[in-house]
Protein backbone atom coordinates (compact mmCIF):
# COMPACT_ATOMS: atom_id res chain seq x y z
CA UNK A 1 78.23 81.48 2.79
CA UNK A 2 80.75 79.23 4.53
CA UNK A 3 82.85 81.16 6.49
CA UNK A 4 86.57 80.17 4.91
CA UNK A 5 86.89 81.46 1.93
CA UNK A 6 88.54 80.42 -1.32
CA UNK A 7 92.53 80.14 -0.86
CA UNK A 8 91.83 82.19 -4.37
CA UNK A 9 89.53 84.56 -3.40
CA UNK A 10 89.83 88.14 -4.36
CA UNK A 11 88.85 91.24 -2.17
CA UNK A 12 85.53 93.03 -2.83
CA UNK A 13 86.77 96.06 -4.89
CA UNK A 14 85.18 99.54 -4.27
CA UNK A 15 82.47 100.06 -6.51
CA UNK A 16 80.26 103.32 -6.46
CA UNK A 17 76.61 103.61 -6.46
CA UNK A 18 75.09 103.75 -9.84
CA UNK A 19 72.34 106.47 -10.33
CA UNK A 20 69.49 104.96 -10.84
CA UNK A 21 70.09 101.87 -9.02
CA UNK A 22 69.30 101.19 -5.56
CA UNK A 23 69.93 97.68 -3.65
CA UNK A 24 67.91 96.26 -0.45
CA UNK A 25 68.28 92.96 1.26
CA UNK A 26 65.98 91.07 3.63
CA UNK A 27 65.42 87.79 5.07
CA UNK A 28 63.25 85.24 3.33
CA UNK A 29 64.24 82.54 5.41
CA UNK A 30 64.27 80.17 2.42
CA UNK A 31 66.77 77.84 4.46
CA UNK A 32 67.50 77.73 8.06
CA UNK A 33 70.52 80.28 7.96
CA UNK A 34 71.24 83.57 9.56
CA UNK A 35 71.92 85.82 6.87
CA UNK A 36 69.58 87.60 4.14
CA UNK A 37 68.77 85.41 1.17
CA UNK A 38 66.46 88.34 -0.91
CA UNK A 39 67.75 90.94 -2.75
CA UNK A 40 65.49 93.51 -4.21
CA UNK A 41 67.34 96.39 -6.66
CA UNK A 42 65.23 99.11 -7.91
CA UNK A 43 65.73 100.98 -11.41
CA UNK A 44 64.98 104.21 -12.76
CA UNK A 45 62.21 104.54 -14.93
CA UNK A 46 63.55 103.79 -18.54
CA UNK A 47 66.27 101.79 -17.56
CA UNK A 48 67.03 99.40 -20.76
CA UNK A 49 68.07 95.34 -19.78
CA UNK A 50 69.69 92.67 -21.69
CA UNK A 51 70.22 89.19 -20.66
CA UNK A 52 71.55 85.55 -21.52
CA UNK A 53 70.14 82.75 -20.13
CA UNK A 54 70.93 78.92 -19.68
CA UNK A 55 70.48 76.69 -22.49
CA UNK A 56 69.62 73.95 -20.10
CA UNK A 57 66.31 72.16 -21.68
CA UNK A 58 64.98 72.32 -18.36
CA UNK A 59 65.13 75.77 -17.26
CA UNK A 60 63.43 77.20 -13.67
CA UNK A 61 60.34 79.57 -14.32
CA UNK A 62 62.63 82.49 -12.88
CA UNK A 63 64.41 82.08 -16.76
CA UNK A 64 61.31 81.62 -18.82
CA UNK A 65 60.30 84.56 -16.96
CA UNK A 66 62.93 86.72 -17.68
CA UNK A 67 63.24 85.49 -21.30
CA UNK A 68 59.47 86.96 -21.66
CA UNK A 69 60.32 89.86 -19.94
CA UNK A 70 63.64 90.86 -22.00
CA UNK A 71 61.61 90.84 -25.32
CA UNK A 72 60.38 94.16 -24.12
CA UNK A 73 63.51 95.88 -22.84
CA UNK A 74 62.72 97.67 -20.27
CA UNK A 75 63.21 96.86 -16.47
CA UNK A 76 62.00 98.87 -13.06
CA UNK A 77 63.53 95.97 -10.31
CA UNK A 78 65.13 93.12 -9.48
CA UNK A 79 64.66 90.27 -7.29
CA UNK A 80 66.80 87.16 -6.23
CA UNK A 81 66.26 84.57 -4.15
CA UNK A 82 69.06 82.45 -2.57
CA UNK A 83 68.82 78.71 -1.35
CA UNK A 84 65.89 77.60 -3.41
CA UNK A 85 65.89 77.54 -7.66
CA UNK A 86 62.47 76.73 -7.23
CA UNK A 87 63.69 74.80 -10.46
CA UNK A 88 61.88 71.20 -11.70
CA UNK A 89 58.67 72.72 -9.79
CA UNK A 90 55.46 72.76 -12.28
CA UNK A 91 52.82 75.07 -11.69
CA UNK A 92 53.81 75.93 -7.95
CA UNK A 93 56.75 77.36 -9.21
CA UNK A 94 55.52 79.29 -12.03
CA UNK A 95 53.05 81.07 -9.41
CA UNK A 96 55.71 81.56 -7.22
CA UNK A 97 57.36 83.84 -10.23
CA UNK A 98 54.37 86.01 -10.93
CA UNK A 99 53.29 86.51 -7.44
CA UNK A 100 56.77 88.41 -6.77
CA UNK A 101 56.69 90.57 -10.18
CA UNK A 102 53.05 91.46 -8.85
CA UNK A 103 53.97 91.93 -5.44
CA UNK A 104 56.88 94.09 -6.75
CA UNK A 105 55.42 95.73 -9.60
CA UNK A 106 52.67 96.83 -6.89
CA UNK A 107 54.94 98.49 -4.64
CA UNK A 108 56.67 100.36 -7.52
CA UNK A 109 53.03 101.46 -9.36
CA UNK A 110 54.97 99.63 -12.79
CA UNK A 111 53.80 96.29 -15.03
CA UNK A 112 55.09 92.56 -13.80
CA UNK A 113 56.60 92.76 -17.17
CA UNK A 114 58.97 95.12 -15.84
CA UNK A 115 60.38 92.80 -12.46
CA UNK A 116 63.16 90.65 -13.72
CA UNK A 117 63.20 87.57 -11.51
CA UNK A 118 65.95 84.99 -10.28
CA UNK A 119 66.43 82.12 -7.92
CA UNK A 120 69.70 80.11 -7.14
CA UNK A 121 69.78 77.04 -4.52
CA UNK A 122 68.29 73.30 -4.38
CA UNK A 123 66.44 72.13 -7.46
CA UNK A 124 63.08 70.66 -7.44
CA UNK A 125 61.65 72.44 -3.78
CA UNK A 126 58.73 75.32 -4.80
CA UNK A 127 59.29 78.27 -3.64
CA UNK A 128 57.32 79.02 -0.49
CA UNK A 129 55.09 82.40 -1.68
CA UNK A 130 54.52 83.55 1.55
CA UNK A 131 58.07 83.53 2.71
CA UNK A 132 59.01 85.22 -0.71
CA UNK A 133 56.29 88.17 0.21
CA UNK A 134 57.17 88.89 3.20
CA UNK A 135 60.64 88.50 2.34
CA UNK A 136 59.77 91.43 -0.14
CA UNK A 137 58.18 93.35 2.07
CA UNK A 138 61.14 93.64 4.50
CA UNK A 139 62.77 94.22 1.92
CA UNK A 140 60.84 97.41 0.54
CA UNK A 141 61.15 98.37 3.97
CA UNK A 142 65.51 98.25 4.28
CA UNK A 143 67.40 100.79 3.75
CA UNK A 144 69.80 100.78 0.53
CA UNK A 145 72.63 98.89 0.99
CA UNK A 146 76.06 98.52 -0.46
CA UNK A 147 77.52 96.00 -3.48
CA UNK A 148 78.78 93.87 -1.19
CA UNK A 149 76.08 93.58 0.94
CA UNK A 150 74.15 92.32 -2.15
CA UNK A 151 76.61 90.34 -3.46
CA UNK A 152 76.87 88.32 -0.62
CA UNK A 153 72.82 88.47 -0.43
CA UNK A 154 73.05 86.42 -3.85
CA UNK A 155 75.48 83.71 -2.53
CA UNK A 156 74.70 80.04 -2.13
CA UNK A 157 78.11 78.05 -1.52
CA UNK A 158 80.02 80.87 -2.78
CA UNK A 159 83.24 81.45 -0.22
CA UNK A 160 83.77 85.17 -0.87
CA UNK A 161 81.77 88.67 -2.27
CA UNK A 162 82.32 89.02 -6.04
CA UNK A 163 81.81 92.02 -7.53
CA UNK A 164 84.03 94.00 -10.53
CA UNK A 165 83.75 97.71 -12.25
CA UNK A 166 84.95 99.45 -14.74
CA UNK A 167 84.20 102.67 -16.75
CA UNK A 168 84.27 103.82 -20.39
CA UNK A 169 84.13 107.53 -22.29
CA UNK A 170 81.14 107.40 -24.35
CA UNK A 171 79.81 111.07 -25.92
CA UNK A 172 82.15 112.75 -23.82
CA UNK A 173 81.14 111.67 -20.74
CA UNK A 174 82.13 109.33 -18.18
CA UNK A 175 80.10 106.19 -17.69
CA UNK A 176 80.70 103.45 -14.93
CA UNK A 177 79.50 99.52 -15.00
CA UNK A 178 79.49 97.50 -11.84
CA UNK A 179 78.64 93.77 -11.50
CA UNK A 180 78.07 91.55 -8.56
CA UNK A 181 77.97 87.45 -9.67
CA UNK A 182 77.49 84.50 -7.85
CA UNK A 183 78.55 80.80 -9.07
CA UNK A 184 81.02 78.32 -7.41
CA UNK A 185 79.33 74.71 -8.46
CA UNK A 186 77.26 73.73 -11.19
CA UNK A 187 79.50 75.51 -13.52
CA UNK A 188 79.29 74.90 -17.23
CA UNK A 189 77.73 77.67 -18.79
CA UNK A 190 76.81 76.90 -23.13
CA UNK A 191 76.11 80.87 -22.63
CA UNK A 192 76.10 82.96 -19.34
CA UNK A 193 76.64 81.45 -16.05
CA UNK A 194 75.22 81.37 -12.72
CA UNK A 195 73.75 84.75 -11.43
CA UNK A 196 75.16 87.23 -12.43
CA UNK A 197 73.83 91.04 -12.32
CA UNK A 198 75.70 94.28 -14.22
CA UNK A 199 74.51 97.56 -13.95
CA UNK A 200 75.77 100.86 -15.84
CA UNK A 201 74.51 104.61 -16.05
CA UNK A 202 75.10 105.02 -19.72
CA UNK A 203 72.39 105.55 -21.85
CA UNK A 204 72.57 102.48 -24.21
CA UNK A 205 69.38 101.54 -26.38
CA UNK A 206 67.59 97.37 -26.01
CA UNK A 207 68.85 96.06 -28.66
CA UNK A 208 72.33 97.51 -28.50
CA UNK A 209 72.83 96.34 -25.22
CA UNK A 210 71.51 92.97 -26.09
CA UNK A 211 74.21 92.83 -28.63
CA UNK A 212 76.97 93.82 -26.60
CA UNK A 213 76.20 91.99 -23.93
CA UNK A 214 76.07 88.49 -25.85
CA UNK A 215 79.68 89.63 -27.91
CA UNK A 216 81.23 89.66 -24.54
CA UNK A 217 79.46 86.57 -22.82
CA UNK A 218 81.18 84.57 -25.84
CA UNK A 219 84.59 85.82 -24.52
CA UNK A 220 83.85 85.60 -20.26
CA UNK A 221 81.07 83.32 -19.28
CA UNK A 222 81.07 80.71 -22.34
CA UNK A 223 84.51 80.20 -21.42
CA UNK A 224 84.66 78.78 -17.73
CA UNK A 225 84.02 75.76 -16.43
CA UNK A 226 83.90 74.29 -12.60
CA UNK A 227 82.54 71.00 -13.16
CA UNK A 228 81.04 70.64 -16.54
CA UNK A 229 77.22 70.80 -15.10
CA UNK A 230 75.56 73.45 -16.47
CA UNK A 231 72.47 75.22 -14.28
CA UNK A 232 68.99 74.92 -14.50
CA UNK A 233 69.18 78.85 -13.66
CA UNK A 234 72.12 80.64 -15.33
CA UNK A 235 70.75 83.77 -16.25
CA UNK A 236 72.90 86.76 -16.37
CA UNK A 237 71.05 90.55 -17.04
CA UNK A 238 72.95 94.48 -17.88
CA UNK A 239 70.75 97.40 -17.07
CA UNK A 240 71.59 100.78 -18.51
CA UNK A 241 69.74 103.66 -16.58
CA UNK A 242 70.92 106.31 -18.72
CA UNK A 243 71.78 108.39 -15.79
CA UNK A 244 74.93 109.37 -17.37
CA UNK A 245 73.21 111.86 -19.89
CA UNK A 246 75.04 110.15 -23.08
CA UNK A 247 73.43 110.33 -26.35
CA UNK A 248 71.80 106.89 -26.13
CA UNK A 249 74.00 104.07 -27.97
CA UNK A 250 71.97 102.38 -30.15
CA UNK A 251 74.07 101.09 -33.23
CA UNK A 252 77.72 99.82 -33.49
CA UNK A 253 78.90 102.76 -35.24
CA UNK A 254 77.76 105.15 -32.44
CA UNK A 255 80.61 107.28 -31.27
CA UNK A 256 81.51 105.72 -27.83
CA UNK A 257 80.04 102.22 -28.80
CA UNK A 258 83.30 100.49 -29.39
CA UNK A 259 84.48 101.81 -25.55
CA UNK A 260 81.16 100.80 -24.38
CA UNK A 261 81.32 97.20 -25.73
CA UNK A 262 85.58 96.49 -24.56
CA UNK A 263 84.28 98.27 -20.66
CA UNK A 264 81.42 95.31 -20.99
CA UNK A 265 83.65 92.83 -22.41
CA UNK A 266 86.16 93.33 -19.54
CA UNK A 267 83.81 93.59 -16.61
CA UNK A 268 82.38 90.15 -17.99
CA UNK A 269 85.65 88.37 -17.93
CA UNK A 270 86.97 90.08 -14.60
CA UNK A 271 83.31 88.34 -12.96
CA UNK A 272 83.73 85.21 -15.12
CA UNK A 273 87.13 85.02 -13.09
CA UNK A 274 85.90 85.35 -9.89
CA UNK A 275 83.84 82.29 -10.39
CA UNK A 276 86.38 80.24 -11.23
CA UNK A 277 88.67 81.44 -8.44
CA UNK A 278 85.67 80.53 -6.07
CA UNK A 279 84.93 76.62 -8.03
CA UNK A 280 83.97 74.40 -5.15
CA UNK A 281 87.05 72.95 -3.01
CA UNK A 282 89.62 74.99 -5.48
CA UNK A 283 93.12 75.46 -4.80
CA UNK A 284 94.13 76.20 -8.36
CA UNK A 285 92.74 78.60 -11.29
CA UNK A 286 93.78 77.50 -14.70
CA UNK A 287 94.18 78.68 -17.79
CA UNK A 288 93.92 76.64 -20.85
CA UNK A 289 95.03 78.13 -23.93
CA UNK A 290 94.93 76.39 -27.06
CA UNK A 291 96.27 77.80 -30.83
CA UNK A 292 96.43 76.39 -34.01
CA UNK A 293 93.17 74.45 -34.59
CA UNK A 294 91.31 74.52 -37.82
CA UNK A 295 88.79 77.14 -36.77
CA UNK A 296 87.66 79.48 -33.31
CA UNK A 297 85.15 76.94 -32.62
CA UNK A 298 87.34 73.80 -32.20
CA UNK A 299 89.70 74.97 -30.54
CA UNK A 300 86.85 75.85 -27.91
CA UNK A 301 85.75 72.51 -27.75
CA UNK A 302 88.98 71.45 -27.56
CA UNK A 303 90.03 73.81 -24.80
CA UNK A 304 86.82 72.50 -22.54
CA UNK A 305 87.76 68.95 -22.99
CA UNK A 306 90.89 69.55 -20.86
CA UNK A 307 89.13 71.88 -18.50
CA UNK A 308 86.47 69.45 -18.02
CA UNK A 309 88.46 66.60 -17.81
CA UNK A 310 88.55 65.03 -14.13
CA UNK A 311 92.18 63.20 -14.66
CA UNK A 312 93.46 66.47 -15.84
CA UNK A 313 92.25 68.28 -13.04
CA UNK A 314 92.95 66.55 -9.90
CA UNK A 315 96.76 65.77 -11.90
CA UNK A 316 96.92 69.98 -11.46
CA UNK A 317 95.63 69.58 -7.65
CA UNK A 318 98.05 67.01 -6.95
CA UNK A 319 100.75 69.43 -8.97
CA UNK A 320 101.51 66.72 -10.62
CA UNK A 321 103.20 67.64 -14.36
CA UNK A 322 101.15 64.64 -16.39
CA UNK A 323 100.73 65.74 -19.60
CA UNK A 324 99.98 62.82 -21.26
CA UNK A 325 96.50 63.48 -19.42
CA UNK A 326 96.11 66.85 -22.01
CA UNK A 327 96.75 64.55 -25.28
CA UNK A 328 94.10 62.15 -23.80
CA UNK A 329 91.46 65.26 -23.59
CA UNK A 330 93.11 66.66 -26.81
CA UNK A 331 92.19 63.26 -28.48
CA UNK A 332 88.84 62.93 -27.35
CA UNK A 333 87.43 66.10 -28.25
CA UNK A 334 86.56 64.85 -31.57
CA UNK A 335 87.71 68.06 -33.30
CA UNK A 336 90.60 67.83 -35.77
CA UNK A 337 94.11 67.18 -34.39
CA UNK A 338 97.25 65.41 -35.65
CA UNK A 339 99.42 63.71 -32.98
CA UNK A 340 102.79 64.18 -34.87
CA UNK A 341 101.53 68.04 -34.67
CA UNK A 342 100.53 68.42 -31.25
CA UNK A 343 102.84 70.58 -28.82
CA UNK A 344 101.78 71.06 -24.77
CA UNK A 345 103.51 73.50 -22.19
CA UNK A 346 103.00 74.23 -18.65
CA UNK A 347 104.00 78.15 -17.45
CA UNK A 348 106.90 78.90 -19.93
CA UNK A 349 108.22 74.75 -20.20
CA UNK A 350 107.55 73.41 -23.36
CA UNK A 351 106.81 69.51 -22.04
CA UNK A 352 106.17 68.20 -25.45
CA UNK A 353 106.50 68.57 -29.74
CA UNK A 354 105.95 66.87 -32.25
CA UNK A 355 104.14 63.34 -30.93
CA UNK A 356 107.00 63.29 -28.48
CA UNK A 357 108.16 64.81 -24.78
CA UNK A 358 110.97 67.63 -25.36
CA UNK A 359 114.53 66.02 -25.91
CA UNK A 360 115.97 66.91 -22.48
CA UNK A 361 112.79 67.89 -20.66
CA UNK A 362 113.23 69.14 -17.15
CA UNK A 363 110.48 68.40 -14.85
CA UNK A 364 111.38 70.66 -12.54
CA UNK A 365 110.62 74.34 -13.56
CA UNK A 366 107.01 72.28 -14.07
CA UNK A 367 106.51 71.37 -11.02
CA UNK A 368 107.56 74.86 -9.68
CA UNK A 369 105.04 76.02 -11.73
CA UNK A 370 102.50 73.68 -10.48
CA UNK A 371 102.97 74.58 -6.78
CA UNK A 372 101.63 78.17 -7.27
CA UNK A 373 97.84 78.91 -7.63
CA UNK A 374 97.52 80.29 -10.97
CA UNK A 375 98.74 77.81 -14.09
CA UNK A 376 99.03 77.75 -17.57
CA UNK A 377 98.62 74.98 -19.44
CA UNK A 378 98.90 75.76 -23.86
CA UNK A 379 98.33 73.72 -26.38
CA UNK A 380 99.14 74.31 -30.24
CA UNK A 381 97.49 72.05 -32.49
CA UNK A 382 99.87 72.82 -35.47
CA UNK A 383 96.83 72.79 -38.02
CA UNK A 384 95.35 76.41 -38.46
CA UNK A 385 94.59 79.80 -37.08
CA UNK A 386 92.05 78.49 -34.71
CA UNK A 387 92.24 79.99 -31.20
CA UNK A 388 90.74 80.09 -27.73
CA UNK A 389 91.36 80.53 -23.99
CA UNK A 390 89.17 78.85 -21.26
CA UNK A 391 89.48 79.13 -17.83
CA UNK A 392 89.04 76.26 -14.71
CA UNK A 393 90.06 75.25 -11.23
CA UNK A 394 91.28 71.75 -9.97
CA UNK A 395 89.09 69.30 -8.76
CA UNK A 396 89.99 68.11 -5.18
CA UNK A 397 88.28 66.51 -2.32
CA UNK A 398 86.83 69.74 -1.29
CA UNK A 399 84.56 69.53 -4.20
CA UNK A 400 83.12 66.10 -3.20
CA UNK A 401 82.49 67.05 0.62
CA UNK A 402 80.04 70.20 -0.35
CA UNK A 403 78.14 68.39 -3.02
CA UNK A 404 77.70 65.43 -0.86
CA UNK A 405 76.62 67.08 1.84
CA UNK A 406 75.13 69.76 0.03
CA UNK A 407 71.01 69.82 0.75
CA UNK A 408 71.90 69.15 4.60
């Protein structure tokens, strides 16, 4: 990872172990760096897994692997590779997949079926199989190591660790969740993001989980943007060990489900956060919340047409209070919207009403506003009960130097 980190980064939290889970790391040497770039994370037999992956029509062979995989529920290990997608890579690539679930599934006596792959880097290299297997093999070799460690095993241009928890009651008992991510470019998810890895003791049933996990992707993932590119490789899994001894959830109606699902739904949106705090060349995380459309979904789109928009976004970098660059993503969206309706604040400052700015706007608590690192930019559409928050970060010249210079 480069060594200065985001001027929004967030410390790695404290997160315990999870029983049932145990994380290596090792040295590939995918790219000429010293640091590890494998992670290999053993489950307890049993251990259910969810997932969401990219809706990019050209997905890496990691994702078509895991979508396979997923139909069946059940996981034993994970493995990620960093610095290579081995995306865009034909038959190489493929082989590349199922000689890691075999080497893995080997060492742990279980079916390929059960090794969930992933791979996050440069598009269109094939990843080398003998530096993946003897990455593995150091790696079966390492001694467990913590979140962090792993999190920052998982990183490509990410500036800082990312990593969230949170626990639930569910039957009485006390369950935990704990999730490492990784995403700072390429950021555009239509369903999960990035890489991104959750892990919980409760005992929660396949489909459950699948269900759960996908309500709370809508509200975290779906909802940030760095850059409007969406990955060849998003793929985010949940495992549930079912260390915690809970009567397994398996239905919505399940005494502790509803705890389960907000724990999920918050430990989604805390990692969703990170990513955005850690966009490429970021100085500023944004919030975007628009109200009154004509339904959920437009406001959405709405919402993403400012957070994608490049003239709104290096306007917040330069903290400058332009807000006739939010009508001009407002009006492109192509959702419903009425100009004589529209209304746009900043922070608390209502800037404009009614197809007009605010009789006797001040500029300046705006620009006070601007000069901090976390904004808020709302938008009410006057139309309906539509609603929906997205989150962003400015787009500065930081962004251009690491994507330019980004395979050297």
């Amino acid at each position: 990872m480069p060594h200065t980190p985001s001027p929004l980064a967030r410390p790695f939290p404290a997160m315990p172990p999870i029983a049932g889970v145990t994380p290596h790391v090792a040295r590939a040497h995918y790219k000429s760096w010293d640091r590890c770039d494998l992670t290999f994370i053993t489950l307890a037999p049993g251990t259910s897994v969810a997932g969401v992956t990219t809706q990019s029509k050209c997905p890496s062979p990691e994702v078509e692997w895991c979508r396979a995989a997923l139909v069946l529920g059940q996981a034993r290990a994970l493995v990620v590779n960093a610095g290579n997608a081995n995306a865009f890579t034909g038959q190489r690539g493929r082989a590349a997949v199922e000689a890691i679930a075999a080497r893995a599934a080997g060492h742990l006596g279980c079916q390929p079926s059960d090794i969930f792959v992933a791979s996050t880097g440069v598009i269109g290299v094939p990843l080398p199989i003998d530096k993946a297997e003897a990455g593995l093999d150091a790696a079966f070799a390492a001694a467990p190591c913590s979140w962090e460690d792993a999190a920052n095993t998982i990183g490509t241009t990410d500036t800082f660790a990312k990593g969230a928890m949170t626990t639930a009651i569910v039957d009485g008992r006390t369950v935990t969740l704990v999730g490492i991510i990784k995403g700072s470019g390429m950021i555009a998810p239509d369903m999960a993001t990035m890489l991104g890895f959750i892990f919980t003791d409760a005992a929660v049933e396949p489909v459950f989980l699948q269900a759960a996990l996908a309500e709370a992707n809508r509200a975290s993932f779906a909802c940030i943007t760095v850059d409007s590119d969406t990955s060849t490789s998003d793929t985010v899994l949940a495992f549930a060990t079912g260390a915690a001894g809970n009567a397994p959830l398996a239905a919505s109606d399940d005494a502790g489900a509803d705890a389960f699902r907000a724990a999920l739904s918050d430990l989604c949106l805390q990692l969703a956060h990170l990513v955005v705090r850690d966009g490429e060349g970021a100085s500023k995380f944004i919030e975007i919340a628009v109200t009154g459309a004509e339904s959920d979904a437009s406001a959405r789109t709405i919402a993403l047409s400012i957070a994608n928009s490049p003239l709104v976004k290096t306007a917040i970098a330069g903290e400058d209070a332009n807000w006739g660059r939010v009508v001009m993503a407002v009006g492109k969206a192509g959702e419903p919207a009425e100009r004589d309706l529209l209304s746009i604040r900043f922070g608390d400052t209502q800037v404009a009403q009614g197809g007009l700015a605010v009789e006797g706007y001040d500029e300046a608590p705006v620009a006070g506003h601007l000069k901090g690192q976390d904004i808020e930019i709302g938008v009410d559409l006057g139309r309906g009960e539509g609603r929906a928050t997205v989150w962003t970060c400015d787009l500065t010249h930081g962004y251009i130097s690491i994507n330019a210079d980004y395979r050297s």
